[in-house]
Protein backbone atom coordinates (compact mmCIF):
# COMPACT_ATOMS: atom_id res chain seq x y z
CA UNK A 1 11.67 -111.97 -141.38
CA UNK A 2 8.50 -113.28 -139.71
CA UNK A 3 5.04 -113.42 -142.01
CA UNK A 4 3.79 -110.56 -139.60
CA UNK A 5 6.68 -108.02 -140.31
CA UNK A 6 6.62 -108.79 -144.24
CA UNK A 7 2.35 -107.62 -144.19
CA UNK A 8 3.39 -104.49 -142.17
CA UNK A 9 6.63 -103.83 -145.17
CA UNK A 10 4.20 -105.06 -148.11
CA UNK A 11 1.85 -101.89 -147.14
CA UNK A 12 4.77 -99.29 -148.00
CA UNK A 13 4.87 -101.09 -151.34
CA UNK A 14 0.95 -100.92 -151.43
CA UNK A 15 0.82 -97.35 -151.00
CA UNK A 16 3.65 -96.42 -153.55
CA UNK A 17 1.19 -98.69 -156.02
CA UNK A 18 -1.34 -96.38 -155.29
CA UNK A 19 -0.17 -92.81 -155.64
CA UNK A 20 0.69 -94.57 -159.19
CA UNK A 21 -2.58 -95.71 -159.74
CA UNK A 22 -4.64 -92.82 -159.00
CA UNK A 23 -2.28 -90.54 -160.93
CA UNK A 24 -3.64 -91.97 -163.90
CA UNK A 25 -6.62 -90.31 -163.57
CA UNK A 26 -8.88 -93.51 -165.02
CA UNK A 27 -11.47 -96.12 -164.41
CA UNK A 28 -9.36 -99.01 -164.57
CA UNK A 29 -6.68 -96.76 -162.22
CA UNK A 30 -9.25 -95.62 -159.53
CA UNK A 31 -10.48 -99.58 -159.25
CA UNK A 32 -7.21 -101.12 -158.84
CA UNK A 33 -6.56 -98.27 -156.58
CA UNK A 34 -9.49 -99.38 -154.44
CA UNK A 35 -8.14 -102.76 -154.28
CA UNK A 36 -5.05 -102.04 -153.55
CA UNK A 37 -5.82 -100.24 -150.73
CA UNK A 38 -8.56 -102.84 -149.94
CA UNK A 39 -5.74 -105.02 -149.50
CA UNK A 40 -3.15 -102.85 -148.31
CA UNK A 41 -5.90 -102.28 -145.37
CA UNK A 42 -6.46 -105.78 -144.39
CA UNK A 43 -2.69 -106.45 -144.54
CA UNK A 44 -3.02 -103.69 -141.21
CA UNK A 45 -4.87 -105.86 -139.47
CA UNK A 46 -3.56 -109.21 -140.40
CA UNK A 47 -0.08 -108.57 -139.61
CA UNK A 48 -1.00 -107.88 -136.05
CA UNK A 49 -3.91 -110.52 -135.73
CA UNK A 50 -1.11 -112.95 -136.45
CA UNK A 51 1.62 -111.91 -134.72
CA UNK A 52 -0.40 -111.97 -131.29
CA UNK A 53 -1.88 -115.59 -131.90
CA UNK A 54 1.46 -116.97 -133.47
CA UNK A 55 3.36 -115.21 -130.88
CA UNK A 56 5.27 -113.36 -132.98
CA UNK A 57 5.16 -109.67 -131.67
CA UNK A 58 8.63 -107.96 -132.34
CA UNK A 59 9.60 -104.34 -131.45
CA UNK A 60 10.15 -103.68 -135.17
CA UNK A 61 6.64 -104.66 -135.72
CA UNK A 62 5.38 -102.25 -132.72
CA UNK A 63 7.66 -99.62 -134.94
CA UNK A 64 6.90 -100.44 -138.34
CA UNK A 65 3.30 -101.46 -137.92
CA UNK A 66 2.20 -97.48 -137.43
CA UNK A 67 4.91 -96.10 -139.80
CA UNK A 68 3.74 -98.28 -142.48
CA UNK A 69 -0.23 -97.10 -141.77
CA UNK A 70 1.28 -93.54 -141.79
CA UNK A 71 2.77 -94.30 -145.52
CA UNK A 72 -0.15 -95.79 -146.81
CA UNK A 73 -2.70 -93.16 -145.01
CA UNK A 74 -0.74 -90.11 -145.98
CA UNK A 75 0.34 -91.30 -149.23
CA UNK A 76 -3.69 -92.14 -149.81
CA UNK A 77 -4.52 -88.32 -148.28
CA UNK A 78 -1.91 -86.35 -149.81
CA UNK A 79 -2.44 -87.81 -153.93
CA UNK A 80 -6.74 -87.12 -153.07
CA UNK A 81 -6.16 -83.47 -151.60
CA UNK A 82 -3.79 -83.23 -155.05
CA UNK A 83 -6.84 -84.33 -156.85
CA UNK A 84 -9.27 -82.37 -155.01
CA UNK A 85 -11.35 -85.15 -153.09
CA UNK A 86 -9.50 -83.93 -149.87
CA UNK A 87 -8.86 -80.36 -148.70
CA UNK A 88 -5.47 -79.66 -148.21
CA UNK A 89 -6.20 -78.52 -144.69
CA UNK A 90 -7.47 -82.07 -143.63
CA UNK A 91 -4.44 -83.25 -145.19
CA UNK A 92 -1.80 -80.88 -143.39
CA UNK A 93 -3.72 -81.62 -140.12
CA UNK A 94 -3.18 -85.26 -140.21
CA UNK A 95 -0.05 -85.00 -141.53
CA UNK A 96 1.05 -82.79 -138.83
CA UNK A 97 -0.08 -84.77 -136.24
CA UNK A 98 0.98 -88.70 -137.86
CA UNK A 99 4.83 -86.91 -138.39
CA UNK A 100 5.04 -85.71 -134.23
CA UNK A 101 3.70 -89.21 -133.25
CA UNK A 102 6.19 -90.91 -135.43
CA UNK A 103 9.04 -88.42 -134.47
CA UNK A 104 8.18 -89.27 -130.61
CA UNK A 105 8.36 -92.85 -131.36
CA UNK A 106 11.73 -92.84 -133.13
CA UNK A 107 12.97 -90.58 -130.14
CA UNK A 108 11.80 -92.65 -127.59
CA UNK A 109 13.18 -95.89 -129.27
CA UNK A 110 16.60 -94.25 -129.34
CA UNK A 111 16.24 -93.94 -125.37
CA UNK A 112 15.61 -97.69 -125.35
CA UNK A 113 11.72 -97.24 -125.21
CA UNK A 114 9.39 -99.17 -127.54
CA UNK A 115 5.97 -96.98 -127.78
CA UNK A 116 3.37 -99.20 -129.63
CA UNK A 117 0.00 -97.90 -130.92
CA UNK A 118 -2.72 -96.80 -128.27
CA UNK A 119 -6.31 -97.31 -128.53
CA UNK A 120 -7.35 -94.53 -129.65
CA UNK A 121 -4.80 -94.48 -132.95
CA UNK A 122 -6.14 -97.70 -133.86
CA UNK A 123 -9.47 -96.17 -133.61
CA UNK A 124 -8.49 -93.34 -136.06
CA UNK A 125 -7.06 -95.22 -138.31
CA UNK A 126 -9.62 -97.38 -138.88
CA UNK A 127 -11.72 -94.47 -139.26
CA UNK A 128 -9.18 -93.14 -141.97
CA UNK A 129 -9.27 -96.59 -143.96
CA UNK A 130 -12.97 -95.88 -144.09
CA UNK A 131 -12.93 -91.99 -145.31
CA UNK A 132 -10.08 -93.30 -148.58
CA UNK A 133 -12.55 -96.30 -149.16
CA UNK A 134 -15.77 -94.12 -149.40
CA UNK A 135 -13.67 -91.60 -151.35
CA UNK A 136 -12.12 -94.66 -153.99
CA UNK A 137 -15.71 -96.02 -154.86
CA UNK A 138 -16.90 -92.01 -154.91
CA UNK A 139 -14.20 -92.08 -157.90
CA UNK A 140 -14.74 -95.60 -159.41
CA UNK A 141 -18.84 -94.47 -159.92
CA UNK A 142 -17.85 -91.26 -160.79
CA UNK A 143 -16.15 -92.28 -163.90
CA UNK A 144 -18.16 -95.71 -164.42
CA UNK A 145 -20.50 -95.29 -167.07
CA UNK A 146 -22.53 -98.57 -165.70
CA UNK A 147 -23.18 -95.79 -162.61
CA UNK A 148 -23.79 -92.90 -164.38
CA UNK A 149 -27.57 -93.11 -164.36
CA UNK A 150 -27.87 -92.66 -160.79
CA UNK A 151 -24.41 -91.18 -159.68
CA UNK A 152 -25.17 -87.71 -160.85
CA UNK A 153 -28.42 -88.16 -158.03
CA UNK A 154 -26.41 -88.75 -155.53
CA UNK A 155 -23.13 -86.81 -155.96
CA UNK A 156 -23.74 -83.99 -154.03
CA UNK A 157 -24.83 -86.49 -150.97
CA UNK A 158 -21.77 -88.27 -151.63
CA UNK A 159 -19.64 -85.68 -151.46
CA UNK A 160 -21.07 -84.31 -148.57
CA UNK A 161 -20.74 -88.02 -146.89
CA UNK A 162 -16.76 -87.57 -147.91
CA UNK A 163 -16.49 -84.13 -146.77
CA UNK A 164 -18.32 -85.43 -143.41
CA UNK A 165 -16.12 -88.79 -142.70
CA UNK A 166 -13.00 -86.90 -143.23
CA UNK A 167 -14.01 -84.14 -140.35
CA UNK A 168 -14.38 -87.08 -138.39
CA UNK A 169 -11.24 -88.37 -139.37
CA UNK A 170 -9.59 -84.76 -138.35
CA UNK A 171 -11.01 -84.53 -135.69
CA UNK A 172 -10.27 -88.29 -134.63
CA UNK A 173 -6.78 -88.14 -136.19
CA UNK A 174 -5.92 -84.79 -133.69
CA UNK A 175 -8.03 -86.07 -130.49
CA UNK A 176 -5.50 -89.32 -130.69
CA UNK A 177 -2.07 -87.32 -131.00
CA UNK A 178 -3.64 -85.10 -128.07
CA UNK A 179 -4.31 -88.35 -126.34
CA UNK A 180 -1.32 -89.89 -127.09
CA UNK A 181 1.26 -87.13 -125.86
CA UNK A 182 -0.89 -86.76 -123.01
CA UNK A 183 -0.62 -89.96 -122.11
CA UNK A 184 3.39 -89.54 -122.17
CA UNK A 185 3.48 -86.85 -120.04
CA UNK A 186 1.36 -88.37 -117.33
C-alpha cells in the first residue's frame, strides 16, 4: 500500500475518532475533535497532492479517496445534527445525495468504469470541511471559559454564520450530485 492510499484509509479511522470525541460532550473532547478533523482534512488533500506528483494515482485511490471524505463528512454531520449544531434536514440532504454518488460509483466500477471526483465535488467538499471547522471552534469557545467574556457577544452571529455556511454547503452538496449525474447521462 502506497503512502497516498494509507492518508485516504487513515481518514475512516479519523472520523470514527471523532464521533468518539464529540460524544463526550467536553472541552478537551470538542478540541481534539477539531484537530482531528484538522488533520483528517489535510490528509484529503495530501493523499491526492502526492499521488499526482509521485505518480502514484491508483483506481482504489479514485474509489476510496471520495468514500473516505463521505465517512469523515457524514460521520462529522450526522454526530452535530445529533447534538443540535446541524439540522437534521441539512444532514439527510447531504446524506442523500453523498450515498447515490457513492452507489453510482460502486455500480459503475462493477461495469469496469472508474468514476473519479469532478470539480464541482471537490468544490463542495471543501466547502463542507469549512462549515464542521467553523462549527468545532463554535463548540471549543462555547465551552472555553478563556472565551466566555466575549463568546456570549457573538453567539447569535456565530450561529447564524453556521446556520449560513451549511445552506451553502446544501445547496453546494445537491448542485454537485445534480452536476454529477448530469454529467453521466450526457
Amino acid at each position: 500500500m502506497n503512502l497516498p492510499n494509507a492518508l485516504t484509509l487513515s481518514r475512516i479511522i479519523w472520523a470514527i475518532v471523532l464521533v468518539f470525541l464529540l460524544q463526550e460532550r467536553s472541552l478537551a473532547g470538542n478540541i481534539l475533535a477539531a484537530i482531528v478533523f484538522a488533520i483528517a482534512s489535510l490528509t484529503d488533500y495530501y493523499d491526492g497532492h502526492l499521488a499526482k506528483k509521485r505518480g502514484l494515482v491508483s483506481d482504489f485511490g479514485k474509489i476510496m479517496d471520495p468514500i473516505a471524505d463521505k465517512i469523515l463528512i457524514l460521520s462529522a454531520f450526522g454526530v452535530l445534527a445529533h447534538l443540535g449544531m446541524v439540522k437534521w434536514w441539512m444532514f439527510i440532504a447531504i446524506a442523500i445525495r453523498e450515498v447515490l454518488v457513492t452507489a453510482w460509483r460502486l455500480w459503475a466500477m462493477r461495469q469496469g468504469q472508474v468514476l473519479a471526483a469532478e470539480r464541482a465535488g471537490k468544490i463542495k467538499t471543501v466547502v463542507q470541511i469549512i462549515a464542521v471547522s467553523v462549527i468545532l471552534l463554535y463548540l471549543v469557545a462555547q465551552q472555553s471559559e478563556n472565551c466566555s467574556f466575549w463568546f456570549h457577544n457573538v453567539q447569535r452571529i456565530w450561529l447564524g454564520v453556521n446556520d449560513a455556511l451549511m445552506v451553502v454547503a446544501v445547496i453546494l452538496t445537491v448542485y454537485s450530485g445534480i452536476d454529477y449525474f448530469r454529467r453521466r447521462d450526457g
